[in-house]
PDB file of N, CA and C in Angstrom:
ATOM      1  N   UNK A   1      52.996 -38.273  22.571  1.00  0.00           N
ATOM      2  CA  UNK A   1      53.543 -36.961  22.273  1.00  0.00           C
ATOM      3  C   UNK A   1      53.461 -36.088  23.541  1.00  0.00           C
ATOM      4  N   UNK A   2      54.538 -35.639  23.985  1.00  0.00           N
ATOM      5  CA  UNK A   2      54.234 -34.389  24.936  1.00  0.00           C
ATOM      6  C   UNK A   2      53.477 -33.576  25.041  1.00  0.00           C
ATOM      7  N   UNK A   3      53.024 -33.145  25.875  1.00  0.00           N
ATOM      8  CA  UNK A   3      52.137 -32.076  26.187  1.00  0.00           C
ATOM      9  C   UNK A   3      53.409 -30.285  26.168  1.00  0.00           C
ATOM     10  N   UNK A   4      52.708 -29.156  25.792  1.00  0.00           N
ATOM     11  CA  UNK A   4      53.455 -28.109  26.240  1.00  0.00           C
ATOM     12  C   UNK A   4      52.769 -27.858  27.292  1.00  0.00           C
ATOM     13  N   UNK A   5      53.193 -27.175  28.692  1.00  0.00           N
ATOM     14  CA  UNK A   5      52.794 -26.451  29.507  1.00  0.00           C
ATOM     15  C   UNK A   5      52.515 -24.564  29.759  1.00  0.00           C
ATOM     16  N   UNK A   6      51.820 -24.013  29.991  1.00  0.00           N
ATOM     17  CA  UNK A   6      51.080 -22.958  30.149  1.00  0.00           C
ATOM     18  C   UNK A   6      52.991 -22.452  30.292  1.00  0.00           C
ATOM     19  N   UNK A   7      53.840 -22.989  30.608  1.00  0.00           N
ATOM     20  CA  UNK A   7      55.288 -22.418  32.145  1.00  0.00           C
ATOM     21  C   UNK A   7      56.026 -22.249  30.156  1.00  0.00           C
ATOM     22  N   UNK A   8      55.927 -23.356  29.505  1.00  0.00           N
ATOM     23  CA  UNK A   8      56.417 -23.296  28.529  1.00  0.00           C
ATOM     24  C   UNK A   8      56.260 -21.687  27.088  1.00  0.00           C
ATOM     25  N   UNK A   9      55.418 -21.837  27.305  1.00  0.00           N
ATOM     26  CA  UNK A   9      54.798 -20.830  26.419  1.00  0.00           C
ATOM     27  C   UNK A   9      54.799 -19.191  26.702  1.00  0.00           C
ATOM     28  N   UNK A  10      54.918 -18.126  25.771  1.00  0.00           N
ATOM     29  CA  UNK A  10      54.916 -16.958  26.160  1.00  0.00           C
ATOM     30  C   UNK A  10      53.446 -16.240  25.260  1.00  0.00           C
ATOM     31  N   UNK A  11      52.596 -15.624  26.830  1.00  0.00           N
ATOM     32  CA  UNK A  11      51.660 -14.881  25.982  1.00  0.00           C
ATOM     33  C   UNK A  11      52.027 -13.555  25.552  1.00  0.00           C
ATOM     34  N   UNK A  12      51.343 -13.090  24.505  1.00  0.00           N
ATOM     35  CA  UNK A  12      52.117 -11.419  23.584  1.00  0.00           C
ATOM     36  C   UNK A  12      50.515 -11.437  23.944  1.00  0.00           C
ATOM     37  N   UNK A  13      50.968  -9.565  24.043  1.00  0.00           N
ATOM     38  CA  UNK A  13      49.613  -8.529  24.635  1.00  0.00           C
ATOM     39  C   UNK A  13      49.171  -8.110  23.357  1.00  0.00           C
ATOM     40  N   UNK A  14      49.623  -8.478  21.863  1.00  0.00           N
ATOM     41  CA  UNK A  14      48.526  -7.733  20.477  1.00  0.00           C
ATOM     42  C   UNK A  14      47.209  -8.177  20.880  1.00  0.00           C
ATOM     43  N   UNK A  15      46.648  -9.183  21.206  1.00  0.00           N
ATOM     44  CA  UNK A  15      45.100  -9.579  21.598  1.00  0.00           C
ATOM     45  C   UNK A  15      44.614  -8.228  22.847  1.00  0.00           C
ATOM     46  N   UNK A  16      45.189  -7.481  23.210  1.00  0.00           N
ATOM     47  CA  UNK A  16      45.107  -6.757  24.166  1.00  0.00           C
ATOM     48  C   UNK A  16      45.252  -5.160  24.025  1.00  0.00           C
ATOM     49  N   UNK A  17      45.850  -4.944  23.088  1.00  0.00           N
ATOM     50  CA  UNK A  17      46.193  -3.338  22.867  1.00  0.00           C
ATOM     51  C   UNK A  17      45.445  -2.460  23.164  1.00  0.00           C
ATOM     52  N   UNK A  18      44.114  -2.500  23.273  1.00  0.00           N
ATOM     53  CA  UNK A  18      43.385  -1.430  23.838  1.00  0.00           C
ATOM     54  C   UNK A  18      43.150  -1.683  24.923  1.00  0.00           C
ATOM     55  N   UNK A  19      44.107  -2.354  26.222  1.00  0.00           N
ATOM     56  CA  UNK A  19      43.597  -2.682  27.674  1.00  0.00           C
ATOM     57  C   UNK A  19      45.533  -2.192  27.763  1.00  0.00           C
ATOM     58  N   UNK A  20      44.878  -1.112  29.144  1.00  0.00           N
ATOM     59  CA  UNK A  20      46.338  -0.840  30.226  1.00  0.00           C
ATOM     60  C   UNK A  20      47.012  -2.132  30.052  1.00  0.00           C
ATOM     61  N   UNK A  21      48.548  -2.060  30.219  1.00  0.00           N
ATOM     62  CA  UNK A  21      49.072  -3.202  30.682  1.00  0.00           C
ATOM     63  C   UNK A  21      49.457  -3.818  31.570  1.00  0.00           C
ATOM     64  N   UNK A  22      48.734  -3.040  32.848  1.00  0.00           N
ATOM     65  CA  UNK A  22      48.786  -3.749  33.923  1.00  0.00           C
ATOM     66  C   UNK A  22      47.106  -4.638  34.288  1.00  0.00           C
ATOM     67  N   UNK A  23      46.617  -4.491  33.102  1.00  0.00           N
ATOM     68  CA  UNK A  23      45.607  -5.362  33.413  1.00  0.00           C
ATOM     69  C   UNK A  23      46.062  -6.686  32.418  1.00  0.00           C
ATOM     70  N   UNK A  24      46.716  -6.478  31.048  1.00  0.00           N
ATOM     71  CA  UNK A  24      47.029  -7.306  30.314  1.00  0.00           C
ATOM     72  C   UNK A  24      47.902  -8.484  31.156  1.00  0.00           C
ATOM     73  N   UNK A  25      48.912  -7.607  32.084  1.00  0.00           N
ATOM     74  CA  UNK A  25      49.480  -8.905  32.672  1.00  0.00           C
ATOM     75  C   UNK A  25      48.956  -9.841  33.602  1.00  0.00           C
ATOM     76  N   UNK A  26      47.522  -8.877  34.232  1.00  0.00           N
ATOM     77  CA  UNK A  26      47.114  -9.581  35.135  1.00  0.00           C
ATOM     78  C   UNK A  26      46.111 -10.572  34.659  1.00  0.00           C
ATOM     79  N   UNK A  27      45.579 -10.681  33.283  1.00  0.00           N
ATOM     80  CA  UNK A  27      45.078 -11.686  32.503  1.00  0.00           C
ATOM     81  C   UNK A  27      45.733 -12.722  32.476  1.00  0.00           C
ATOM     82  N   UNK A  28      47.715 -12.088  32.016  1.00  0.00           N
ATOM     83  CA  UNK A  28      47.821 -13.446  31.237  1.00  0.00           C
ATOM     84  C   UNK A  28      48.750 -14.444  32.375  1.00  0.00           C
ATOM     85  N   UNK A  29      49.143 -13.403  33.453  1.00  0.00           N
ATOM     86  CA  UNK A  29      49.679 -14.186  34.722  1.00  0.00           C
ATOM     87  C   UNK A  29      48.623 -15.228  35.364  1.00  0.00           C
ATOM     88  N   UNK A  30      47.047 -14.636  34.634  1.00  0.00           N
ATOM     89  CA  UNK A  30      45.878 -15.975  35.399  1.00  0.00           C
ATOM     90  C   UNK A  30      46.031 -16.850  34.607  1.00  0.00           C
ATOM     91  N   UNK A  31      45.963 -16.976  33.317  1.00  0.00           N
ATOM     92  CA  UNK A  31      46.345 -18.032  32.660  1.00  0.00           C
ATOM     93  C   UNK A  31      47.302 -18.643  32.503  1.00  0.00           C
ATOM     94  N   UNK A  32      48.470 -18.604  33.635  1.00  0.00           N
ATOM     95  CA  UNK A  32      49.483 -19.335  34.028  1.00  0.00           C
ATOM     96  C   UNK A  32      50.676 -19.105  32.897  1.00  0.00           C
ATOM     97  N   UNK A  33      50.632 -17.955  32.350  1.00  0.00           N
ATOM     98  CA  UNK A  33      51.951 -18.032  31.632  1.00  0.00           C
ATOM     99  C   UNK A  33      53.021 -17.339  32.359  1.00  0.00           C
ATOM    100  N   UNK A  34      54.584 -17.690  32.211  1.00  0.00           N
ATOM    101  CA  UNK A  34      55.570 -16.630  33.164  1.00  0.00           C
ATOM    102  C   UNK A  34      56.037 -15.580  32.342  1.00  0.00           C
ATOM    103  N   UNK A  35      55.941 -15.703  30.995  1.00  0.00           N
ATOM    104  CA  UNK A  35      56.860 -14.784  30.269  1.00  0.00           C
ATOM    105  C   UNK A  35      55.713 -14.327  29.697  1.00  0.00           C
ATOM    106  N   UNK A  36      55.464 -12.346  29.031  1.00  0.00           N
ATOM    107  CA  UNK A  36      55.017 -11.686  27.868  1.00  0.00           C
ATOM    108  C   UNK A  36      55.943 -11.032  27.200  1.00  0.00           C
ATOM    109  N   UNK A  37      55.335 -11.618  25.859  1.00  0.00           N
ATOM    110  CA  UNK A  37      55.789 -10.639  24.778  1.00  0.00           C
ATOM    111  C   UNK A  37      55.573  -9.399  24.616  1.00  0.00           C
ATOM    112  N   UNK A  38      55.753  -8.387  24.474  1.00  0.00           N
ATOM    113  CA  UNK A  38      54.982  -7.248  23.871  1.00  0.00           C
ATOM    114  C   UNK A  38      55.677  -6.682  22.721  1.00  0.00           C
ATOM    115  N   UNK A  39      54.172  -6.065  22.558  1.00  0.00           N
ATOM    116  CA  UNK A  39      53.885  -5.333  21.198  1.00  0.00           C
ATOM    117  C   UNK A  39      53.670  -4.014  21.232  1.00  0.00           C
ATOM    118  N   UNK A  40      54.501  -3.118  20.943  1.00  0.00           N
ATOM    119  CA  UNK A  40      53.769  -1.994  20.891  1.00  0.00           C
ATOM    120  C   UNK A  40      52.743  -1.600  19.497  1.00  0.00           C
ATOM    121  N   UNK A  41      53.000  -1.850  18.770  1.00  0.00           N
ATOM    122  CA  UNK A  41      52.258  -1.737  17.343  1.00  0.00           C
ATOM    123  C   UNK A  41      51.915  -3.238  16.777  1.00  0.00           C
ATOM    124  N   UNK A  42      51.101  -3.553  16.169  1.00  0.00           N
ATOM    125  CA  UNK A  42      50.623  -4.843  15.329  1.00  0.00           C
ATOM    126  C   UNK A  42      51.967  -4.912  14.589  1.00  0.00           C
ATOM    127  N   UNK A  43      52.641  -6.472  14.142  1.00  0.00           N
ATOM    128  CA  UNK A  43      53.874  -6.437  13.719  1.00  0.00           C
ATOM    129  C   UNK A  43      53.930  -6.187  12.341  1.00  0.00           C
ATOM    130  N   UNK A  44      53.042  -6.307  11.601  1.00  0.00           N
ATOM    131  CA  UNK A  44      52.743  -5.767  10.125  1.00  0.00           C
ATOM    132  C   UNK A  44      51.184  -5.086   9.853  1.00  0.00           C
ATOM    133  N   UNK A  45      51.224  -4.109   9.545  1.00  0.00           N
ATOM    134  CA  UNK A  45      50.263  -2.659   8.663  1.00  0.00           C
ATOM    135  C   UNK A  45      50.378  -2.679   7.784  1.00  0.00           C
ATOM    136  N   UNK A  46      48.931  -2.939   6.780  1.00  0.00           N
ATOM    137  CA  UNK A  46      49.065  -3.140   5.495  1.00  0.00           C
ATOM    138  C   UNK A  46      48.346  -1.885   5.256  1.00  0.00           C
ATOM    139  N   UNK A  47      48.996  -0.843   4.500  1.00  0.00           N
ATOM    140  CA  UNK A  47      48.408   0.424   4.248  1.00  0.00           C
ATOM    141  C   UNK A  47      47.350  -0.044   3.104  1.00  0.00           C
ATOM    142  N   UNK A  48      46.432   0.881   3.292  1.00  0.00           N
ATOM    143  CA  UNK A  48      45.519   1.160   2.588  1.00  0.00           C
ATOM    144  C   UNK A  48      45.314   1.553   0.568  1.00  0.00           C
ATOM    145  N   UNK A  49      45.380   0.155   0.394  1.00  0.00           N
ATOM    146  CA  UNK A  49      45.815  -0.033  -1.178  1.00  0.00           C
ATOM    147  C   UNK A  49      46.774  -0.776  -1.339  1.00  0.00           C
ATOM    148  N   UNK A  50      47.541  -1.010  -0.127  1.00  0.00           N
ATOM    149  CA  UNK A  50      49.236  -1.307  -0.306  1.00  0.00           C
ATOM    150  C   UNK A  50      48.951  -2.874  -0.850  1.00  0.00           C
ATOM    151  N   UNK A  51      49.340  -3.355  -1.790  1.00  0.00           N
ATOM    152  CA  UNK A  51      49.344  -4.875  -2.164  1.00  0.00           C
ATOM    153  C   UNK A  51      50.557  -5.644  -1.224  1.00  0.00           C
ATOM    154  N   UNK A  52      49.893  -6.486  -0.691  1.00  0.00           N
ATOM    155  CA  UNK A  52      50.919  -7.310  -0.204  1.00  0.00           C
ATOM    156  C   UNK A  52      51.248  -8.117  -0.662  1.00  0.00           C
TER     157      UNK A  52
END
């Protein structure tokens, strides 16, 4: 089975939201990824009571 490569994959900055994003990229450019996603908000908020 193939391997994916680090070149393959895109890291997203939600693991990161409370760090500038010029430090976020400089994380995830060490861990060899070329592309980020971003997030400005978590992609789903489950309000408080709200049944999902």
């Amino acid at each position: 089975m193939p391997k994916l490569s680090a070149r393959q994959l895109i890291g997203a900055n939600l693991s990161f939201q409370l760090y500038p994003f010029e430090k976020v990229a400089e994380i995830i450019r060490g861990c060899g990824f070329a592309e980020i996603e971003r997030w400005g908000i978590a992609p789903y908020l489950q309000q408080t009571g709200e049944v999902a």
